[in-house]
Protein backbone atom coordinates (compact mmCIF):
# COMPACT_ATOMS: atom_id res chain seq x y z
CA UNK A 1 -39.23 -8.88 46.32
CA UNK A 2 -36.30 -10.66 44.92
CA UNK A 3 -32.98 -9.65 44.70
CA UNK A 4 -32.50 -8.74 40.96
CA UNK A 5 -35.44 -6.30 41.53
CA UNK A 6 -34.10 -4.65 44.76
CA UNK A 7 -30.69 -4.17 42.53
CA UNK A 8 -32.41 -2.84 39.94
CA UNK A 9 -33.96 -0.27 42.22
CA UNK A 10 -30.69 0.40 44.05
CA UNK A 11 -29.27 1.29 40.92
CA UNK A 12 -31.86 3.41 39.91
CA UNK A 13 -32.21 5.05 42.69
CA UNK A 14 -28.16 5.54 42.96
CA UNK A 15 -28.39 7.04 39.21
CA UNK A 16 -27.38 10.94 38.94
CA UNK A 17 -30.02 13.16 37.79
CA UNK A 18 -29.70 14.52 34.21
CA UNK A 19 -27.91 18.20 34.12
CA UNK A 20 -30.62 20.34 32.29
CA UNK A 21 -29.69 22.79 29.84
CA UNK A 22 -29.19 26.25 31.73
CA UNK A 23 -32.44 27.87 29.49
CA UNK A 24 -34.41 24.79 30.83
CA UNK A 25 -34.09 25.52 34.15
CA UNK A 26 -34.54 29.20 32.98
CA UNK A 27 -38.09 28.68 31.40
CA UNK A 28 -39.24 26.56 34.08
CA UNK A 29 -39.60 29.91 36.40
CA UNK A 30 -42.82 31.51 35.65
CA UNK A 31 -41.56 35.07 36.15
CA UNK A 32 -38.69 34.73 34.05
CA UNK A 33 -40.20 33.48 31.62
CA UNK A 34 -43.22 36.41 31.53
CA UNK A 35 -40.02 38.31 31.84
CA UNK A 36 -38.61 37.08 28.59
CA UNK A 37 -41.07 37.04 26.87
CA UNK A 38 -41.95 40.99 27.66
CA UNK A 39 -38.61 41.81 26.80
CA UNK A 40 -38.39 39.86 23.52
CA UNK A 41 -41.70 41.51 22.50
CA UNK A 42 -40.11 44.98 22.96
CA UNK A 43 -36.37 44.14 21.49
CA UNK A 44 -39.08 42.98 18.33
CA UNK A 45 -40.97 45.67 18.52
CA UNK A 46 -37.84 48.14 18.25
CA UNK A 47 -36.02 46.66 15.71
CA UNK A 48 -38.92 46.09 13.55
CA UNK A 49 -40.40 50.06 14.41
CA UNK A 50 -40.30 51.44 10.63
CA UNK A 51 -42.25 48.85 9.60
CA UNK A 52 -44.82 48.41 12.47
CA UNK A 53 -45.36 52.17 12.46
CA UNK A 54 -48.44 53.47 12.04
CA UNK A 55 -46.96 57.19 11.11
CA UNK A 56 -44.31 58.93 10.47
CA UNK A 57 -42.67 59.39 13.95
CA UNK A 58 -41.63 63.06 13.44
CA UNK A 59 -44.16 64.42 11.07
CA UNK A 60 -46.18 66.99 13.31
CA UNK A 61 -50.35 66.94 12.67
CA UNK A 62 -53.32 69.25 14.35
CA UNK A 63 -54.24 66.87 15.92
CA UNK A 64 -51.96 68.49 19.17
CA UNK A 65 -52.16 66.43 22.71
CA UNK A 66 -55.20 63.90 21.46
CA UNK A 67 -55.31 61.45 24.47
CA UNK A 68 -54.91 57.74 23.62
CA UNK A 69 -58.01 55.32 22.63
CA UNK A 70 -59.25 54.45 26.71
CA UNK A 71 -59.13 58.16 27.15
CA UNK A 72 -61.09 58.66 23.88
CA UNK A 73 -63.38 56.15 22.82
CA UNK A 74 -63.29 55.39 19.02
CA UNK A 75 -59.93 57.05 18.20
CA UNK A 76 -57.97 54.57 16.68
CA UNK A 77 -55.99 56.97 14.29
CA UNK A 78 -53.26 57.96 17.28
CA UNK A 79 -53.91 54.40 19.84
CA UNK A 80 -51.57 56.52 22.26
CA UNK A 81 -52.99 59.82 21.33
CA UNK A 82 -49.98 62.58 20.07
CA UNK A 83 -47.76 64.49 22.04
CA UNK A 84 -47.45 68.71 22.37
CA UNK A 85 -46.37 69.10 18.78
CA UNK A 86 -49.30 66.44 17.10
CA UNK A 87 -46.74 63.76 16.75
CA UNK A 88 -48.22 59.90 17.02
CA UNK A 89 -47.46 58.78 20.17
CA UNK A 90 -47.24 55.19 19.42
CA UNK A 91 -44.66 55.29 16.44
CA UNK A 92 -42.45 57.58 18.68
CA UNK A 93 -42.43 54.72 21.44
CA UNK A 94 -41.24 51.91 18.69
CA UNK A 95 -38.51 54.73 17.84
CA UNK A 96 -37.49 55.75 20.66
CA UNK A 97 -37.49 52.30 22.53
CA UNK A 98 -35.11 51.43 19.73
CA UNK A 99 -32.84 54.33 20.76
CA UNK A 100 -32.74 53.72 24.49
CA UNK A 101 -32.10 49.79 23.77
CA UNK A 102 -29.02 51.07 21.68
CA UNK A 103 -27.71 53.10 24.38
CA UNK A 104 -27.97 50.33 26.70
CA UNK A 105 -26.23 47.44 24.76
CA UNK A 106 -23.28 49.36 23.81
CA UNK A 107 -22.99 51.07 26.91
CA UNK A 108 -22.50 47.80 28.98
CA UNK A 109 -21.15 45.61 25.88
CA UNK A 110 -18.23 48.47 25.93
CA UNK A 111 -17.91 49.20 29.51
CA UNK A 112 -18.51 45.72 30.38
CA UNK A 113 -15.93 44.19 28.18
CA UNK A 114 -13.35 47.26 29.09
CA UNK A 115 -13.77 46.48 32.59
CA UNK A 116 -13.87 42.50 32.48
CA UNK A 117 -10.00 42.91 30.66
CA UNK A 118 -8.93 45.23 33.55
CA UNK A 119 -10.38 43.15 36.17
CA UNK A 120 -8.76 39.87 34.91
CA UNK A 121 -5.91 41.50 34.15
CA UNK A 122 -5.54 42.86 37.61
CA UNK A 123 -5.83 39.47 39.10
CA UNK A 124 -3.78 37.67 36.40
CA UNK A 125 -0.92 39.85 36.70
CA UNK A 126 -0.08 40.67 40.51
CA UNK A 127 2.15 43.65 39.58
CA UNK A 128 -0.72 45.57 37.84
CA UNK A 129 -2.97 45.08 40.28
CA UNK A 130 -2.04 48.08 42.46
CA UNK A 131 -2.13 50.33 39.39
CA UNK A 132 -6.02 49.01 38.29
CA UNK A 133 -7.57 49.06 41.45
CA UNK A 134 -5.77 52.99 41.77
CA UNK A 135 -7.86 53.34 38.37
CA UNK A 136 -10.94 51.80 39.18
CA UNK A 137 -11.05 54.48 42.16
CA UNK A 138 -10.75 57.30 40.38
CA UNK A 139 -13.17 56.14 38.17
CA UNK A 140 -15.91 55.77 41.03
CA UNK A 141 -15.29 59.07 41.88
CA UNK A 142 -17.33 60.36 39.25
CA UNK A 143 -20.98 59.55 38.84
CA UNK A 144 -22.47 58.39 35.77
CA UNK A 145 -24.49 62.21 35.38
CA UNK A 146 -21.52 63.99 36.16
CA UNK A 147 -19.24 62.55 33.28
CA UNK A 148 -22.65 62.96 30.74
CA UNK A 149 -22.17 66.90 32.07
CA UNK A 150 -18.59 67.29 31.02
CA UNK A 151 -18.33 65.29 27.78
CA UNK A 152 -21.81 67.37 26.90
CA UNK A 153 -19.84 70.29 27.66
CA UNK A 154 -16.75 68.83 25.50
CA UNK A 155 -18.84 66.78 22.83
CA UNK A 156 -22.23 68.77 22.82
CA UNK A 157 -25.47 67.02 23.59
CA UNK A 158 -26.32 63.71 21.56
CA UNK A 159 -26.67 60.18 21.91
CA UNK A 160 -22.80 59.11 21.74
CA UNK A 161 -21.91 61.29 25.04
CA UNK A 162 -24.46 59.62 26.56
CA UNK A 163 -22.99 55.84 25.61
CA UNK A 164 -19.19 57.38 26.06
CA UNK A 165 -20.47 58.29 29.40
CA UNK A 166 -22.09 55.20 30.60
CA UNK A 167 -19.75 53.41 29.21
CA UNK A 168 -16.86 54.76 31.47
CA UNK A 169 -19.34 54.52 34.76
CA UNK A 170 -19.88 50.79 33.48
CA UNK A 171 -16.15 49.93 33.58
CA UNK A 172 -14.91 50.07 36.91
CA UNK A 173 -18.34 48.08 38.48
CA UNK A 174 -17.50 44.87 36.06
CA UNK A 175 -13.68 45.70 37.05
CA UNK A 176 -13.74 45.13 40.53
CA UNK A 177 -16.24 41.96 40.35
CA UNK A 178 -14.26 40.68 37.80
CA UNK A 179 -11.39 40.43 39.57
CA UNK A 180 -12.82 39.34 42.73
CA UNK A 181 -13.63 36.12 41.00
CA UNK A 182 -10.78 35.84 38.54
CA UNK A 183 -8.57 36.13 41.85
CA UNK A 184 -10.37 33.46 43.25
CA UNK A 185 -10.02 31.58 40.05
CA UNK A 186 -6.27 31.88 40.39
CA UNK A 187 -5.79 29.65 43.39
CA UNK A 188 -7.47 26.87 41.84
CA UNK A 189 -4.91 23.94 41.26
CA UNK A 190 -5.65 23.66 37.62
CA UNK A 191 -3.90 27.02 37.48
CA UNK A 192 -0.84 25.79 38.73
CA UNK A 193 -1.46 22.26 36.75
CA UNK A 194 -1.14 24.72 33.95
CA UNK A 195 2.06 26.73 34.52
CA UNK A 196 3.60 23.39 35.06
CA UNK A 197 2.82 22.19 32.09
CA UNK A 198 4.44 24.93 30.32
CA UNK A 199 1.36 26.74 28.98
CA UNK A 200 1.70 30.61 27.94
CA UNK A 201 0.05 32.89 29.95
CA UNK A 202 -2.63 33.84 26.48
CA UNK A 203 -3.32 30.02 27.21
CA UNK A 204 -3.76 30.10 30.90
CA UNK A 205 -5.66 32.98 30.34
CA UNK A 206 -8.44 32.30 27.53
CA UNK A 207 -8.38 28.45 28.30
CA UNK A 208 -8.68 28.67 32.00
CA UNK A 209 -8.84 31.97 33.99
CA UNK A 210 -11.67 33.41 31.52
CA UNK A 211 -13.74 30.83 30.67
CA UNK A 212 -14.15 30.17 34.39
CA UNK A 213 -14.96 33.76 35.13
CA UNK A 214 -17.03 34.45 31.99
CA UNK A 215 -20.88 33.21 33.16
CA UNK A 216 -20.47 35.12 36.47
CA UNK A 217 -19.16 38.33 34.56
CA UNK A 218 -22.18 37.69 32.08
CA UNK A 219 -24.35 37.67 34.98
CA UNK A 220 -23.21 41.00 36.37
CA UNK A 221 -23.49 42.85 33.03
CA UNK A 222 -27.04 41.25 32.47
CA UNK A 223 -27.81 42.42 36.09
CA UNK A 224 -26.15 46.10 35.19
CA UNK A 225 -27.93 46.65 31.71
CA UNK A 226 -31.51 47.76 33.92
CA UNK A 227 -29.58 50.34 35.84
CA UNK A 228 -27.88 51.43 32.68
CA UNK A 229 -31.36 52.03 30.66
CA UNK A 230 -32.34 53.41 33.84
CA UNK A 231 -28.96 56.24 34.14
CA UNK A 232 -29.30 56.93 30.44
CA UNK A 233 -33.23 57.93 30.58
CA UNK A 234 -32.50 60.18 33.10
CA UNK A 235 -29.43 61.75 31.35
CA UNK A 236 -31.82 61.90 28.27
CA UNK A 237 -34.92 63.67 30.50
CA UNK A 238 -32.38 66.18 32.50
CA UNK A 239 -31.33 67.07 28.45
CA UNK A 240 -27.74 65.67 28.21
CA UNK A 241 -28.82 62.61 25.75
CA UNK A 242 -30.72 63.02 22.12
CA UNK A 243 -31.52 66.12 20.74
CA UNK A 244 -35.65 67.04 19.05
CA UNK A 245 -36.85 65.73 17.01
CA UNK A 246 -34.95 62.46 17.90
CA UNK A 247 -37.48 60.28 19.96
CA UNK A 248 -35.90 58.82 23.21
CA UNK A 249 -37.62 57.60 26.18
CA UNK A 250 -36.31 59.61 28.62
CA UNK A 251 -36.63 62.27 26.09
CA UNK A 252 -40.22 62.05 25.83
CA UNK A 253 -40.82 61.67 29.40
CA UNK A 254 -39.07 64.93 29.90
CA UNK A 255 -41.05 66.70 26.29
CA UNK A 256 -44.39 65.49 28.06
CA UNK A 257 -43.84 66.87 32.02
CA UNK A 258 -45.00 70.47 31.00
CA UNK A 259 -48.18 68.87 30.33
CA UNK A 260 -48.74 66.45 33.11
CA UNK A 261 -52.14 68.26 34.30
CA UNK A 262 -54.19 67.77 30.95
CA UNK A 263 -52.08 65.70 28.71
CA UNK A 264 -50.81 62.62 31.30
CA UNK A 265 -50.20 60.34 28.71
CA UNK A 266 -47.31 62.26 26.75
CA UNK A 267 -44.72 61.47 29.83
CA UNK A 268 -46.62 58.72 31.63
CA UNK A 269 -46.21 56.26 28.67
CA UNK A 270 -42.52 56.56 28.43
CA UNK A 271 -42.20 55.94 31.65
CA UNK A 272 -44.30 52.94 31.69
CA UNK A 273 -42.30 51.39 29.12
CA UNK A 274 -38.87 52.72 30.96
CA UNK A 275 -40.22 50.94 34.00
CA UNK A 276 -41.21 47.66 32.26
CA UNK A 277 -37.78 47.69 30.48
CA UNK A 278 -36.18 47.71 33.44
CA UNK A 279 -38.38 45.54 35.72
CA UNK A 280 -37.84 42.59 32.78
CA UNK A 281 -34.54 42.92 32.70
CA UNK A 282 -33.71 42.67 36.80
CA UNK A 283 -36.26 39.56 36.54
CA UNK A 284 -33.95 38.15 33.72
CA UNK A 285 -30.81 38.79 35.67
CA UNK A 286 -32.09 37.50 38.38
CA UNK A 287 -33.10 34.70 37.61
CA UNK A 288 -29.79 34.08 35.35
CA UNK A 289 -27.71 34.06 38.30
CA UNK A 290 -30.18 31.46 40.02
CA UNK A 291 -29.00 29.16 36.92
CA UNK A 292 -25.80 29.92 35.94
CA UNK A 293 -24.34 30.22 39.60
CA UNK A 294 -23.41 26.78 40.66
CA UNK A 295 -23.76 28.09 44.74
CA UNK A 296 -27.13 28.70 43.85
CA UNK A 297 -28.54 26.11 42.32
CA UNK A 298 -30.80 23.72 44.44
């Protein structure tokens, strides 16, 4: 071997790897990408529910508590049979998916994004930080189902409650890990780098303290929307979220339990697809923190 070649292969081997793209590294797990793709075929399927519907979702037939096509071989009129009131099962599942996925995203967009400003905030501005963290307390002190129980009894049953309500139990979770990091953000050098150059603090605090903070915040909140879906079903089944004829998951679970001995399917299915919402959206958190958190990557 001569010595151009062994410097070529010195070289080579001395060569960094290529960075791949985060969503690379993302698609290259096989359960986050089943993941994905699950929960990209259900966002679809919601948005696109008045035109993929095969009825009208709240139009009531005779056809009362007809089980679903395995149950019933040949009935391909209801797929998922109809619930207690001869309502298509399947068209109230594109709805009401649709409904729950609403509740979700602004739920943690809005708490998350209320909470993120507190948290930096807290750990931007040393004075305040007392006052937040005092805030954030309170705030834990009240479960998610207790505040849907009081702004029910202020508001009256209905969908925004329930978002007003898991919004508020959203805020102080992404408040406190917020500022865990942001503080830990703050002792970097380039902070001080910064105030020495005669920044503003808006500068030192879009240009520096939040777009260092931003992918692990983003990674919390993805991590939070499952339990959110999963708090705002069970508002909806104990009553406190949409009112009949509005179709909701947790909704429907709760319409089909009075039935569970010879009509399964009307509360199973709901929470099936509850489950499976939730499940693909841990998976995707998951494995978002594997690539976006720099500790964690191999």
């Amino acid at each position: 071997m001569t010595a151009a070649t062994e410097q070529t292969e010195a070289q080579v081997l001395d060569a960094p790897m290529p960075v791949q793209p985060w969503w690379q590294r993302l698609l290259r797990d096989p359960a986050a990408l089943a993941a994905a793709l699950v929960f990209l075929a259900i966002v679809l399927c919601a948005l696109a529910a008045p035109l993929i519907s095969p009825h009208d979702p709240f139009a009531s037939s005779r056809a009362v508590m007809q089980p679903p096509v395995w149950a019933e071989a040949g009935n391909w009129t209801h797929p998922l049979g109809t619930d207690g009131q001869g309502r298509d099962m399947l068209s109230r599942l594109f709805y009401g998916t649709r409904l729950t996925l609403i509740i979700g995203v602004v739920s943690v967009a809005v708490g998350g994004m209320l909470g993120s400003l507190l948290g930096l905030l807290a750990a931007f501005k040393p004075g305040l930080d007392p006052w937040v963290m005092r805030l954030v307390d309170v705030m834990l002190s009240f479960p998610a189902i207790l505040l849907g129980l009081a702004l029910v009894a202020v508001l009256g049953p209905g969908a925004g409650p329930v978002i007003v309500a898991l919004a508020i139990a959203t805020i102080p979770d992404c408040a406190r890990i917020a500022r865990s990091i942001a503080v830990s953000v703050m002792k970097q050098e380039y902070i001080e780098a910064g105030r020495a150059l005669g920044l503003s603090d808006m500068a030192l605090f879009t240009r520096y303290l939040l777009r260092n903070c931003i992918s692990s915040i983003m990674i919390f909140i993805s991590l939070r929307f499952g339990q959110i879906i999963l708090i705002g079903a069970a508002l909806s089944f104990l009553g406190l979220g949409a009112r009949p004829p509005t179709a909701e998951l947790g909704m429907m679970a709760a319409q089909g339990r009075d039935f569970l001995l010879f009509a399964p399917h009307i509360a199973v299915i709901p929470s099936v697809l509850i489950f499976v919402i939730v499940l693909s959206a841990n998976i995707l958190g998951d494995a978002l923190r594997d690539v976006l958190d720099p500790r964690l990557r191999s």
